[in-house]
Protein backbone atom coordinates (compact mmCIF):
# COMPACT_ATOMS: atom_id res chain seq x y z
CA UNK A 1 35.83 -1.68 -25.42
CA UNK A 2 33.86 -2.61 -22.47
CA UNK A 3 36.27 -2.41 -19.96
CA UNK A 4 37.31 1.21 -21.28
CA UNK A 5 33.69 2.22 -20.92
CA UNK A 6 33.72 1.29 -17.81
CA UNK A 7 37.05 2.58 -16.82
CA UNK A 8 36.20 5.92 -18.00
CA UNK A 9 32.82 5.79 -16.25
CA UNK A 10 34.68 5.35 -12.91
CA UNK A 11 36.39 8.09 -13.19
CA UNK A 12 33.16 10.32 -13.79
CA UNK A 13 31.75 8.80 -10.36
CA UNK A 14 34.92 9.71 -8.92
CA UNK A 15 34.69 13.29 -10.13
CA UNK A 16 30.78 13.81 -9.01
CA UNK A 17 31.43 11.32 -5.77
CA UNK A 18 34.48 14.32 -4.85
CA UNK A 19 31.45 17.63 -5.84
CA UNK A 20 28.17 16.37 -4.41
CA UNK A 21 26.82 14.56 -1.28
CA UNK A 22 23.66 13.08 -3.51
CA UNK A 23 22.53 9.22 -3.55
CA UNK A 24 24.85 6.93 -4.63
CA UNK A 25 23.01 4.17 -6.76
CA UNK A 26 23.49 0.44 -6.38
CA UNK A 27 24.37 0.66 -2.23
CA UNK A 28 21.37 1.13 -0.13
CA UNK A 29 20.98 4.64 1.03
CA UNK A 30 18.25 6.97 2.35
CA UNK A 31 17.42 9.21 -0.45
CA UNK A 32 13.96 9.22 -2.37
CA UNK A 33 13.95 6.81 -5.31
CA UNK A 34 11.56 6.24 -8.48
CA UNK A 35 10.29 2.93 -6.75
CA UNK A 36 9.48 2.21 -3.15
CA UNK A 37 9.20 -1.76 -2.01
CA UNK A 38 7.02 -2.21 0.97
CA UNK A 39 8.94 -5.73 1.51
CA UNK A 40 6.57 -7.11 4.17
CA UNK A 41 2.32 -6.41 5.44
CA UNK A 42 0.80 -7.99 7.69
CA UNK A 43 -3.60 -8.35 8.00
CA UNK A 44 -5.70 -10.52 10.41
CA UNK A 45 -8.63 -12.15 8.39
CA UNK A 46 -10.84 -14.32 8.71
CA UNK A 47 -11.06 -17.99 7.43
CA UNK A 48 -12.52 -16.53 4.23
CA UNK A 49 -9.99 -13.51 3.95
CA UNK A 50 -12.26 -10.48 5.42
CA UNK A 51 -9.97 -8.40 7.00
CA UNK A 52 -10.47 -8.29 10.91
CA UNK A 53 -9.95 -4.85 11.85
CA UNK A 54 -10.87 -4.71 15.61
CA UNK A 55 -9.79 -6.86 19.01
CA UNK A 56 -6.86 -7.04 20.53
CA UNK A 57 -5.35 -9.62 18.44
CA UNK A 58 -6.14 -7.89 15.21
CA UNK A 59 -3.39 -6.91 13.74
CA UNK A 60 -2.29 -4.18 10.42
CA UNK A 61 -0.20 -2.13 8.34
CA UNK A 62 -0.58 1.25 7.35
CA UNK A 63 1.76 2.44 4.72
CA UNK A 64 2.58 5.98 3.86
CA UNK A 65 3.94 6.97 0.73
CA UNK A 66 4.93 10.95 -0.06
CA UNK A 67 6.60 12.83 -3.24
CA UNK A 68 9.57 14.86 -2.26
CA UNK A 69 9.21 17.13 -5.50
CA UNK A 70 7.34 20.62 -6.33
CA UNK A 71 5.58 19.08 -9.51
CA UNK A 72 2.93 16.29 -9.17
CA UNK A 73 3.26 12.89 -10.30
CA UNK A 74 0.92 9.44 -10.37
CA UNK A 75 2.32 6.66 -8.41
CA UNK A 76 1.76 2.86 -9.56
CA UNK A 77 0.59 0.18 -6.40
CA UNK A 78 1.50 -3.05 -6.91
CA UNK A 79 0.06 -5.54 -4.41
CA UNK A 80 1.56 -8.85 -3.91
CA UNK A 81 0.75 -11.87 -1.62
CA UNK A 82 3.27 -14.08 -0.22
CA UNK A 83 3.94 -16.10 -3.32
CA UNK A 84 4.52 -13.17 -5.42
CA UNK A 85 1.85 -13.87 -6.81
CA UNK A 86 -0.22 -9.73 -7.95
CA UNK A 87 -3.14 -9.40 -6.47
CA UNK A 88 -4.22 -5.63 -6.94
CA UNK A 89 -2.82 -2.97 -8.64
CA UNK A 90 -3.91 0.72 -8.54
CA UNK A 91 -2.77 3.94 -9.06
CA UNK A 92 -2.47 7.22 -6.63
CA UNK A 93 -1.86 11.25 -7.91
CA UNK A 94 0.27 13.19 -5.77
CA UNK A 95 0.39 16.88 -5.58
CA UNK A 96 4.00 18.02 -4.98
CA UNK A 97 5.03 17.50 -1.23
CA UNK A 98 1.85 15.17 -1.02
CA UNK A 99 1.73 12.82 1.81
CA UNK A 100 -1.09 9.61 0.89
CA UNK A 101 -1.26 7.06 3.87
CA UNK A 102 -3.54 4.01 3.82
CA UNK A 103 -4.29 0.62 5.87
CA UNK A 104 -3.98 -2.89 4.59
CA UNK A 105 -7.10 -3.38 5.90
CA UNK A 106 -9.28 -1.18 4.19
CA UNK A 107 -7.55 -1.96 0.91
CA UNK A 108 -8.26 -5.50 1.07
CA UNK A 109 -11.71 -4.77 1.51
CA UNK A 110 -11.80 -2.43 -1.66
CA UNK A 111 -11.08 0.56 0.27
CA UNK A 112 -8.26 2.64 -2.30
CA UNK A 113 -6.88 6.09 -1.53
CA UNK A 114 -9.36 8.52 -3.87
CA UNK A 115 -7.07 10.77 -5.05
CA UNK A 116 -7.99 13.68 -7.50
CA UNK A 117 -6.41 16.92 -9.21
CA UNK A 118 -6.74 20.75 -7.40
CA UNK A 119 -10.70 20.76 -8.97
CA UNK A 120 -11.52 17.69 -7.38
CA UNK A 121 -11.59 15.51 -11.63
CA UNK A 122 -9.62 12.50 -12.13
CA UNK A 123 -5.95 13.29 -12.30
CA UNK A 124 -5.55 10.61 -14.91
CA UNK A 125 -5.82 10.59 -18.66
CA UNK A 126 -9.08 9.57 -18.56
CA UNK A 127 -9.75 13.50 -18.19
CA UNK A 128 -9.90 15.30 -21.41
CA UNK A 129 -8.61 18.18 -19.28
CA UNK A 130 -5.81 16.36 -17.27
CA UNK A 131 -2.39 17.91 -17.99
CA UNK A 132 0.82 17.08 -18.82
CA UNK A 133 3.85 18.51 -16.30
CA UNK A 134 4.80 21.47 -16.47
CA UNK A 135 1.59 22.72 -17.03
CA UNK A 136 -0.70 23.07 -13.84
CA UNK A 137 -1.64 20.00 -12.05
CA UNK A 138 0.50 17.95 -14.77
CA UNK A 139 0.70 15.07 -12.88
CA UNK A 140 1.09 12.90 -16.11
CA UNK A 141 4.50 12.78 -17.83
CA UNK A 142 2.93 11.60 -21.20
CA UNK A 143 -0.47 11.49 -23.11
CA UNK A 144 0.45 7.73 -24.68
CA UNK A 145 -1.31 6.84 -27.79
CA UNK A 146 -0.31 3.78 -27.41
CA UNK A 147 -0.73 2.68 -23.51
CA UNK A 148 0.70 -0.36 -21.37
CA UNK A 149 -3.11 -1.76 -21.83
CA UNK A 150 -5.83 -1.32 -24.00
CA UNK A 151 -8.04 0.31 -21.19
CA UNK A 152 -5.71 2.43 -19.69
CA UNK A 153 -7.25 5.34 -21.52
CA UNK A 154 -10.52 5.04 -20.70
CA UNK A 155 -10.46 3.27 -17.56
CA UNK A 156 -6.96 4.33 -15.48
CA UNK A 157 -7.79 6.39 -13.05
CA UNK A 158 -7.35 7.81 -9.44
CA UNK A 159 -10.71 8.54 -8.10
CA UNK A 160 -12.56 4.88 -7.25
CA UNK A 161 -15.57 4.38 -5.52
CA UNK A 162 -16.03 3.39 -2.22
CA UNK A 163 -15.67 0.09 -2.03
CA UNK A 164 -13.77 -0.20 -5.33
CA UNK A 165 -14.39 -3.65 -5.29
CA UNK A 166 -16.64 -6.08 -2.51
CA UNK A 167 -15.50 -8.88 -2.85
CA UNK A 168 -12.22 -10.06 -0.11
CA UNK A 169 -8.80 -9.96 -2.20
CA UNK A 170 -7.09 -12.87 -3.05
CA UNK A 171 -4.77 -12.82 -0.01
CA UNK A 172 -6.12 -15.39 2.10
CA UNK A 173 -4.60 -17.90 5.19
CA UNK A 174 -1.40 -19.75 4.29
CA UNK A 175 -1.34 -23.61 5.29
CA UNK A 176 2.70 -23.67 5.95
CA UNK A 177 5.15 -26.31 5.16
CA UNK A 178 4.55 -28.08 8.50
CA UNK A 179 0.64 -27.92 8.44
CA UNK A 180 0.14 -25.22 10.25
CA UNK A 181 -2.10 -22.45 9.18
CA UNK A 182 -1.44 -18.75 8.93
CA UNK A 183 -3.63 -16.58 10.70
CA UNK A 184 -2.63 -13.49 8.62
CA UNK A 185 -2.71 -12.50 5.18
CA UNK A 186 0.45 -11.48 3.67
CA UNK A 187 2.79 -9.99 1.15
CA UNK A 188 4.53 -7.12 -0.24
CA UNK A 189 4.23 -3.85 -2.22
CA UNK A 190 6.18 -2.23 -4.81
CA UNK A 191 4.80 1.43 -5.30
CA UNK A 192 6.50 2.95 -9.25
CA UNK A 193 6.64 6.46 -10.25
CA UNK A 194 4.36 6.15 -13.34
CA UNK A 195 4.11 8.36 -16.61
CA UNK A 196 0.91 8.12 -16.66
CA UNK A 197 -1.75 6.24 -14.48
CA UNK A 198 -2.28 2.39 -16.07
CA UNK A 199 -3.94 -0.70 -15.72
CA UNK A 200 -0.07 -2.33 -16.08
CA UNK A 201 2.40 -3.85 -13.91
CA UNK A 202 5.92 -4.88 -13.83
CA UNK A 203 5.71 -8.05 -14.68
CA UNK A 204 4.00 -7.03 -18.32
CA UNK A 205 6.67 -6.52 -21.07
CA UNK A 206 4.41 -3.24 -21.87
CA UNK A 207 4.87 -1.60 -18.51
CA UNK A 208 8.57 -0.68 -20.19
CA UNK A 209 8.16 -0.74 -24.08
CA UNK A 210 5.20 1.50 -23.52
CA UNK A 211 6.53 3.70 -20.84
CA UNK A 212 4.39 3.17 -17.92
CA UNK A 213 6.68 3.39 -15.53
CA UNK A 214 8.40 6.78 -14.76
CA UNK A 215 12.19 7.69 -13.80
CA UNK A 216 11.87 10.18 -11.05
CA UNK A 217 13.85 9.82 -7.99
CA UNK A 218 11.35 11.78 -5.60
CA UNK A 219 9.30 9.01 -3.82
CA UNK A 220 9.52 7.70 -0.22
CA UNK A 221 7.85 5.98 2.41
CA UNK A 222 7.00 4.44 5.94
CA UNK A 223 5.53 0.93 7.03
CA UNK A 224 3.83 1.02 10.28
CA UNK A 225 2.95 -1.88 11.87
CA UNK A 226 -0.31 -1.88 14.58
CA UNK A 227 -2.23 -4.56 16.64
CA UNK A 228 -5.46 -4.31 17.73
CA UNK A 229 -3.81 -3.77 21.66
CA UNK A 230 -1.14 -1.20 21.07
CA UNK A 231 1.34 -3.70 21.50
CA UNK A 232 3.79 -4.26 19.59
CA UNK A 233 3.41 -1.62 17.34
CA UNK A 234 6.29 0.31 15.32
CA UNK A 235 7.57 1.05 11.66
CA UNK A 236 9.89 1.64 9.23
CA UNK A 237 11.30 3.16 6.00
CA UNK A 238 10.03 2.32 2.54
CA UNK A 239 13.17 0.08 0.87
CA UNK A 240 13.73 3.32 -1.52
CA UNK A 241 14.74 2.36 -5.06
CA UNK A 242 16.72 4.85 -7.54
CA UNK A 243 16.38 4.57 -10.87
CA UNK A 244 20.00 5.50 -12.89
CA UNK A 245 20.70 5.46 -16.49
CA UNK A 246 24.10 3.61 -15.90
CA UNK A 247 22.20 0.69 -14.78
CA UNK A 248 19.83 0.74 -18.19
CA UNK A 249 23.29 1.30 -20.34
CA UNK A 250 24.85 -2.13 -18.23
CA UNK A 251 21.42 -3.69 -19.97
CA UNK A 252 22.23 -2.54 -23.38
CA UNK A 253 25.47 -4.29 -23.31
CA UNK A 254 23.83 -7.16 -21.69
CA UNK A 255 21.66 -7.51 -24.41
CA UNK A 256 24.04 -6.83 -26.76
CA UNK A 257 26.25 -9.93 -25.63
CA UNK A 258 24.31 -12.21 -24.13
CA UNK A 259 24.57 -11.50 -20.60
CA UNK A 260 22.39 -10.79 -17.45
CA UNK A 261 22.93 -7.31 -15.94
CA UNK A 262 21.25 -7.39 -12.31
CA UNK A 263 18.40 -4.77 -11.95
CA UNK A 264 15.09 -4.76 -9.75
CA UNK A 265 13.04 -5.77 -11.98
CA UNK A 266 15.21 -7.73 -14.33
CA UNK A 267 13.98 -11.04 -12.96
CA UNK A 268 10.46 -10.02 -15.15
CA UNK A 269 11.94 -8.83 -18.60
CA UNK A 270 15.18 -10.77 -18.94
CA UNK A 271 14.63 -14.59 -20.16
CA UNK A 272 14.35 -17.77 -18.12
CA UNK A 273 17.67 -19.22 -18.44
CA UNK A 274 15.85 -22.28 -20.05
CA UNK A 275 15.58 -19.97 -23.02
CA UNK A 276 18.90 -18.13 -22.39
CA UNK A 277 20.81 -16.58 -24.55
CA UNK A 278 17.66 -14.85 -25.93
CA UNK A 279 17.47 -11.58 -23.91
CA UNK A 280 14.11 -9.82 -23.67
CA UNK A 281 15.02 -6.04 -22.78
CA UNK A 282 12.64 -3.52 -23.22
CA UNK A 283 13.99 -0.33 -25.66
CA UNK A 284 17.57 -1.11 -25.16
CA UNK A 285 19.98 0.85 -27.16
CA UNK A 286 17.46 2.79 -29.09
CA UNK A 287 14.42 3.60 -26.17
CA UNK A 288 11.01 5.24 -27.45
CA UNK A 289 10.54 7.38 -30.47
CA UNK A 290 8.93 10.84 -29.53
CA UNK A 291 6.58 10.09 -31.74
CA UNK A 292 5.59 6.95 -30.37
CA UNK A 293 3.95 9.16 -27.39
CA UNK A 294 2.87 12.59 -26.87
CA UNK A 295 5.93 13.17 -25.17
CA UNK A 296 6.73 16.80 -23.44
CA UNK A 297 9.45 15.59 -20.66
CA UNK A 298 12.44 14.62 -22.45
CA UNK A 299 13.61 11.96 -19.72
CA UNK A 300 10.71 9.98 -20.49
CA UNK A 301 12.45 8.83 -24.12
CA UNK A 302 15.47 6.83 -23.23
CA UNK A 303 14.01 4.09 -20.86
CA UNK A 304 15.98 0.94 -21.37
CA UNK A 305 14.57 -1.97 -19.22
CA UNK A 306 13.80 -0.77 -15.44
CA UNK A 307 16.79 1.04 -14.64
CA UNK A 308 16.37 0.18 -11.13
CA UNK A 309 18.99 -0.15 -8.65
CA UNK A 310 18.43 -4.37 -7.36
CA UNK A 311 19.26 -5.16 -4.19
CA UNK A 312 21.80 -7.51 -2.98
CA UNK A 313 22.22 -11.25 -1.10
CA UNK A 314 23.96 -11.08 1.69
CA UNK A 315 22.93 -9.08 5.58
CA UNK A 316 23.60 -8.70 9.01
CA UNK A 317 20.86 -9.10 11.68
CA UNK A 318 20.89 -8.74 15.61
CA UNK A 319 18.99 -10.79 17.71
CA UNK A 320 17.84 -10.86 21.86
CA UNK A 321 16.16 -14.13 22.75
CA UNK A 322 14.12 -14.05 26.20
CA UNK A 323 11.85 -15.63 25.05
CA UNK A 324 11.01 -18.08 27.66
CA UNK A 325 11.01 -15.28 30.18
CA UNK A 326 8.39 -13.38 28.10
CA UNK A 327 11.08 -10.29 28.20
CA UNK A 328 12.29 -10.06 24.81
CA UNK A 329 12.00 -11.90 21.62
CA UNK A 330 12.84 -11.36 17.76
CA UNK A 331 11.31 -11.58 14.65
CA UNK A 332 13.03 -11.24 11.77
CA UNK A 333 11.67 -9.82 8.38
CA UNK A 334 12.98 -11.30 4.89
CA UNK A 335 11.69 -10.25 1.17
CA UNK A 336 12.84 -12.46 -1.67
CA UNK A 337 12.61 -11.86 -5.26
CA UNK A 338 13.22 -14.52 -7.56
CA UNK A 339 12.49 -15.61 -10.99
CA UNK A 340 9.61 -17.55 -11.11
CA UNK A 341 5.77 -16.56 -9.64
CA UNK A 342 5.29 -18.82 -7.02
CA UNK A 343 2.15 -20.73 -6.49
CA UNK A 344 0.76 -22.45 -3.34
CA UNK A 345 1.14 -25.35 -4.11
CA UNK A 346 4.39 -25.12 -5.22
CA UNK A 347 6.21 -24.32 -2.16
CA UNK A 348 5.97 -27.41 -0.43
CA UNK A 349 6.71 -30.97 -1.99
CA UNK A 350 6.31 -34.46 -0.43
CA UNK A 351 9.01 -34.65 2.07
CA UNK A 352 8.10 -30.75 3.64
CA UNK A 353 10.96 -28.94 1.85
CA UNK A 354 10.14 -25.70 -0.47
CA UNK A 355 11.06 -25.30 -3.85
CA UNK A 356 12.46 -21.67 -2.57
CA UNK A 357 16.28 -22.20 -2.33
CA UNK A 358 17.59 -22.58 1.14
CA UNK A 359 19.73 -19.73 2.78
CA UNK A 360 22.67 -20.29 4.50
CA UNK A 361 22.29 -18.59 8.59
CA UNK A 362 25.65 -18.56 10.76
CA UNK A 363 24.59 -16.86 14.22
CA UNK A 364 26.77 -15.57 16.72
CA UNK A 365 26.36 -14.98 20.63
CA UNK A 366 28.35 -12.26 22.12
CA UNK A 367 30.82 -14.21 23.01
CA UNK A 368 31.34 -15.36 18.97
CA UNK A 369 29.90 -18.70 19.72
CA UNK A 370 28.96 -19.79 15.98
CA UNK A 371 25.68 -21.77 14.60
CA UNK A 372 25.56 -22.46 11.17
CA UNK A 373 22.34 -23.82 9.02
CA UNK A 374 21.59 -24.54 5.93
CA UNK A 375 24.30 -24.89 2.89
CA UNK A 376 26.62 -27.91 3.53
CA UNK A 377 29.13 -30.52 1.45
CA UNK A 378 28.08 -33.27 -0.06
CA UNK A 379 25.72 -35.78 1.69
CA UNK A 380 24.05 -32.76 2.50
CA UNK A 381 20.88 -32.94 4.89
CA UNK A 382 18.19 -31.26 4.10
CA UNK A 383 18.51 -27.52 5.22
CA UNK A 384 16.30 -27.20 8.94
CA UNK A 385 14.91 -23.87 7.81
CA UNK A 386 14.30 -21.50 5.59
CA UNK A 387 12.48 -18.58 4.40
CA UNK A 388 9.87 -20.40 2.17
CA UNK A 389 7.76 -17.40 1.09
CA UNK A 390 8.65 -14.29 -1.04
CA UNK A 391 7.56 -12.09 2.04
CA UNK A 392 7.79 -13.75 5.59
CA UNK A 393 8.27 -13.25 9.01
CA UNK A 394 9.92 -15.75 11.73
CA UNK A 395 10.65 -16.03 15.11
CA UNK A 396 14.06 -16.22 16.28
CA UNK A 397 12.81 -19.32 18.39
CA UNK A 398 12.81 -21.71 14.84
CA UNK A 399 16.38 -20.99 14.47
CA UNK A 400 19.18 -23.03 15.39
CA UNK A 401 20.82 -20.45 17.42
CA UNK A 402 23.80 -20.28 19.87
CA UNK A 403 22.08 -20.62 23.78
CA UNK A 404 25.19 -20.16 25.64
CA UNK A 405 24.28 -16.65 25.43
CA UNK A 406 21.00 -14.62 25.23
CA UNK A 407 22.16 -11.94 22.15
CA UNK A 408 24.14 -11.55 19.64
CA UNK A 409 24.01 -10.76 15.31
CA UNK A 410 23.47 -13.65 12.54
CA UNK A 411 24.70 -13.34 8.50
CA UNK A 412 22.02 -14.03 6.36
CA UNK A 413 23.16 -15.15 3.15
CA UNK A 414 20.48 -15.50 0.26
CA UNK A 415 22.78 -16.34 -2.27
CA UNK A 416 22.07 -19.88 -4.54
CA UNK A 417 23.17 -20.65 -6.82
CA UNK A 418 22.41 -24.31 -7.42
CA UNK A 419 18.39 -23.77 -7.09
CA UNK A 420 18.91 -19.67 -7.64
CA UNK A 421 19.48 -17.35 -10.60
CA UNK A 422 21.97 -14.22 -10.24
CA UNK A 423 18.89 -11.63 -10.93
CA UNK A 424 17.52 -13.32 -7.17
CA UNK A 425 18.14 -10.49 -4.74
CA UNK A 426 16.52 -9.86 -1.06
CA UNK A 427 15.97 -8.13 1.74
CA UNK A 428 15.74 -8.39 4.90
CA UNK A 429 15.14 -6.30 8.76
CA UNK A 430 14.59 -7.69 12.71
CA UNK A 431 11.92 -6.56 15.56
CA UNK A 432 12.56 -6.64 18.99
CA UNK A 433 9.51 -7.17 20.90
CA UNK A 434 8.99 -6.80 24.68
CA UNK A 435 5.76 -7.06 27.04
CA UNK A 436 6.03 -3.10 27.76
CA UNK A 437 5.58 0.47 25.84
CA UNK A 438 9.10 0.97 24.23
CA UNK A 439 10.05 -2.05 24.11
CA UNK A 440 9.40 -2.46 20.84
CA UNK A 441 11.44 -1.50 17.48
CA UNK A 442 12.35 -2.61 13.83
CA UNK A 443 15.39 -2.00 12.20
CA UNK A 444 16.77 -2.71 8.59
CA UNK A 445 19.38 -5.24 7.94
CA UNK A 446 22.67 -4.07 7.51
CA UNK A 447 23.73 -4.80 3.86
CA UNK A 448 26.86 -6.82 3.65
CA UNK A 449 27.47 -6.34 -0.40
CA UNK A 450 29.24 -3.89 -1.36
CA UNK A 451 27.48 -3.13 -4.18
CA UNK A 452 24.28 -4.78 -4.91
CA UNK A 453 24.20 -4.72 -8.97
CA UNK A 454 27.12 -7.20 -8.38
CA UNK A 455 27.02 -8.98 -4.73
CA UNK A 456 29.37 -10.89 -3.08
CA UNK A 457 29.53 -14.18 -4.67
CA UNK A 458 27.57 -13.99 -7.74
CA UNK A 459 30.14 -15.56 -10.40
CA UNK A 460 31.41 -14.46 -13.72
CA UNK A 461 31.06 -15.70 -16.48
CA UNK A 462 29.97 -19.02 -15.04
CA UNK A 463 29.11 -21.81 -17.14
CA UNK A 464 26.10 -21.35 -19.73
CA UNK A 465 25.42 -17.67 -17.77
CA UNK A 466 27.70 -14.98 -18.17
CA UNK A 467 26.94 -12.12 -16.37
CA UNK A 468 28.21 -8.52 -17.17
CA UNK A 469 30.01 -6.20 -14.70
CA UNK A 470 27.26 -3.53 -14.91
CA UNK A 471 28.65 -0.23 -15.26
CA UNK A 472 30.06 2.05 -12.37
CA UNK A 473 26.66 3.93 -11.61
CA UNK A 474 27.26 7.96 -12.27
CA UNK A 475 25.19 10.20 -9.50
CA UNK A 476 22.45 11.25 -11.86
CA UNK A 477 21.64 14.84 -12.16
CA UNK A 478 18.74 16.19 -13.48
CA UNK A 479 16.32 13.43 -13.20
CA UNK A 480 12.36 14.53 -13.15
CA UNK A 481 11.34 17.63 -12.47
């Protein structure tokens, strides 16, 4: 029955693939989505985590995040440090074809983007007048009666004071593997379309069974990154997420038989395989009553887990290294989402290694000269490197790395199974960096999955895990306003 489904599902994509030029869910494409990861910030602070926001070695990252639709909607902020570990969440109201930018900097001191409805009142539900789309300035999708949190209707809102909070976030200096200490503060963002503005996040079970997070495919992004002397600075696209029913149906059967279906945000609501086979997803196969919420968008009623396209494993990178010369160097960007919340002082055990499982690196010069590290038969040595944080940056002078030649492109494989899970997924970009105006650019990996709901390598039915082929994602028509 399951492979018919899908059968006949591939033949629907085939149909809407052959009469429309719109996204194409589970590949990585540039089209708005209904979540936006911000995979990698960067802040200078100080040894008790104020921000340093002036001199020329201060560095920061202003992100931008815009709604490509005619209605208004609330967008969810999700800050994370290194360790994945939330540190802030918050949420933003966007008028339709609204543009809201912000530094790292001023919202680790408490600065958040005050953000209000056409008369200048909260935008939230908070406001006994706040509509519900498509009446004017409906930026919430539902009134819920019952919300992600108990405070969410009394105390989720979009217009903070200023500071919100005065006390430094939680995102101070890293001591690394090898002793040495981080001078930045770092992590990563996920940004949700919401239904209506929450004191939630995705890693609470209620952010889905009580509808907090939205399905709209109309957000996207940039990541700029500045230092405090102009150089280097330069950006990037949001990672733009679409959500797509097909991926919350490949859930239902999931549930239904035991399986893992890969979404992004699967890792949170699907079990720990220590308690496998007992699934945890959120409104599969029946999603929320109508009268559960004051409900007046029907495509706010079906929500079965995330629905999220995940990413995939496996990416190609290019790399310059002049690094001696002070000419050219690289740094390359990685995000990592895994299972567990990592802690401090989890990531580094007696001997140095992390509990993070090692990637496998094979660079190449131009001339195909080959260096390997990292996964290797049995003895094995311990890996040389790896990227031991959820959201780091390295640079390409800790690599093992072909010198015959000065350029060339490495594979980055994040697939592992042996200390991984098949719901880990990643990302992952490189800078070059030169001494000169221009000289500097980042650019996104090239993915090297075909399709990231099932990446190269990830096994079926493998012993004890089983994993479900989701089903062939249909270009979704219709969604949000």
């Amino acid at each position: 029955m399951k492979k018919a489904l899908i059968a006949c599902l591939a033949v629907v994509a085939l149909f809407a693939l052959a009469n429309t030029a719109a996204a194409v869910t589970c590949t990585l494409d540039q089209h708005p989505g209904a979540t936006l990861l911000v995979p990698y910030f960067q802040v200078t602070v100080d040894a008790n985590g104020n921000p340093i926001g002036s001199g020329a070695l201060a560095r920061d990252t202003i992100v931008t995040i815009a709604n490509a639709s005619t209605a208004p909607m609330i967008a969810h902020v999700n800050v994370y440090d290194r360790y994945s570990e939330l540190q802030l969440d918050f949420n933003v109201a966007l008028t339709g074809f609204d543009v809201q930018a912000w530094r790292m900097s001023d919202i680790l001191s408490g600065n958040l983007p005050v953000t209000v409805n056409a008369k200048g009142d909260d935008a939230c539900q908070t406001n006994p007048l706040s509509n519900v789309y498509p009446n004017a300035d409906g930026f919430l999708r539902v009134k819920p009666l019952f919300p992600a949190t108990s405070l969410d209707n009394t105390a989720g809102i979009t217009k903070y004071g200023t500071p919100a909070f005065s006390f430094p976030l939680g995102l101070t200096l890293a001591t690394e593997c090898d002793g040495t200490v981080d001078p930045l503060a770092i992590g990563y963002i996920v940004v949700d379309h919401a239904n209506y503005c929450n004191l939630s996040n995705p890693t609470d079970p209620n952010y889905y069974y009580d509808n907090a997070i939205g399905m709209e495919n109309n957000l996207f992004g940039e990541i700029i990154f500045t230092s405090g002397n102009g150089l280097p600075t330069y950006g990037i696209s949001t990672v733009n997420l679409e959500a797509d029913t097909t991926i919350g149906e490949a859930a239902v059967f999931a549930a239904d038989d035991d399986e893992y279906a890969r979404s992004f945000y699967a890792r949170y609501w699907q079990t720990n395989p220590s308690t496998y086979p007992t699934n945890v997803c959120p409104n599969c196969g029946s999603g929320v009553s109508p009268t559960d919420l004051n409900v007046t968008s029907p495509w706010n009623v079906t929500l079965q887990g995330d629905q999220r396209e995940p990413l995939g494993l496996r990416y190609a990178l290019r790399w310059f290294d002049l690094t001696s010369s002070g000419i050219l160097t690289t740094n390359f960007q990685a995000w990592r989402g895994s299972r567990a919340v990592q802690g401090d002082a989890e990531f580094c055990t007696k001997n140095g290694e992390v509990d993070l499982p090692p990637v496998t690196l094979t660079f190449y010069d131009e001339d195909e000269n080959t260096v390997s590290t990292g996964g290797c038969p049995s003895p094995c040595s311990s890996p040389t490197f790896n990227f031991e944080h959820e959201a780091t940056q390295k640079n390409i002078t800790v690599f093992q790395h072909p010198t015959s030649g000065s350029a060339g492109w490495v594979e980055v494989n994040f697939l592992n199974l042996t200390g991984g899970d098949i719901l880990d997924q990643a990302w992952a970009a490189y800078s070059f960096e030169g001494s000169i105006a221009l000289e500097s650019v980042l650019i996104p990996g090239t993915a090297l999955d075909p399709n990231t709901c099932n990446p190269l390598g990830i096994p079926i039915g493998a012993t004890g895990v089983e994993q479900i082929l989701p089903a062939v994602p249909v270009i979704p028509t219709g969604i949000g306003p």
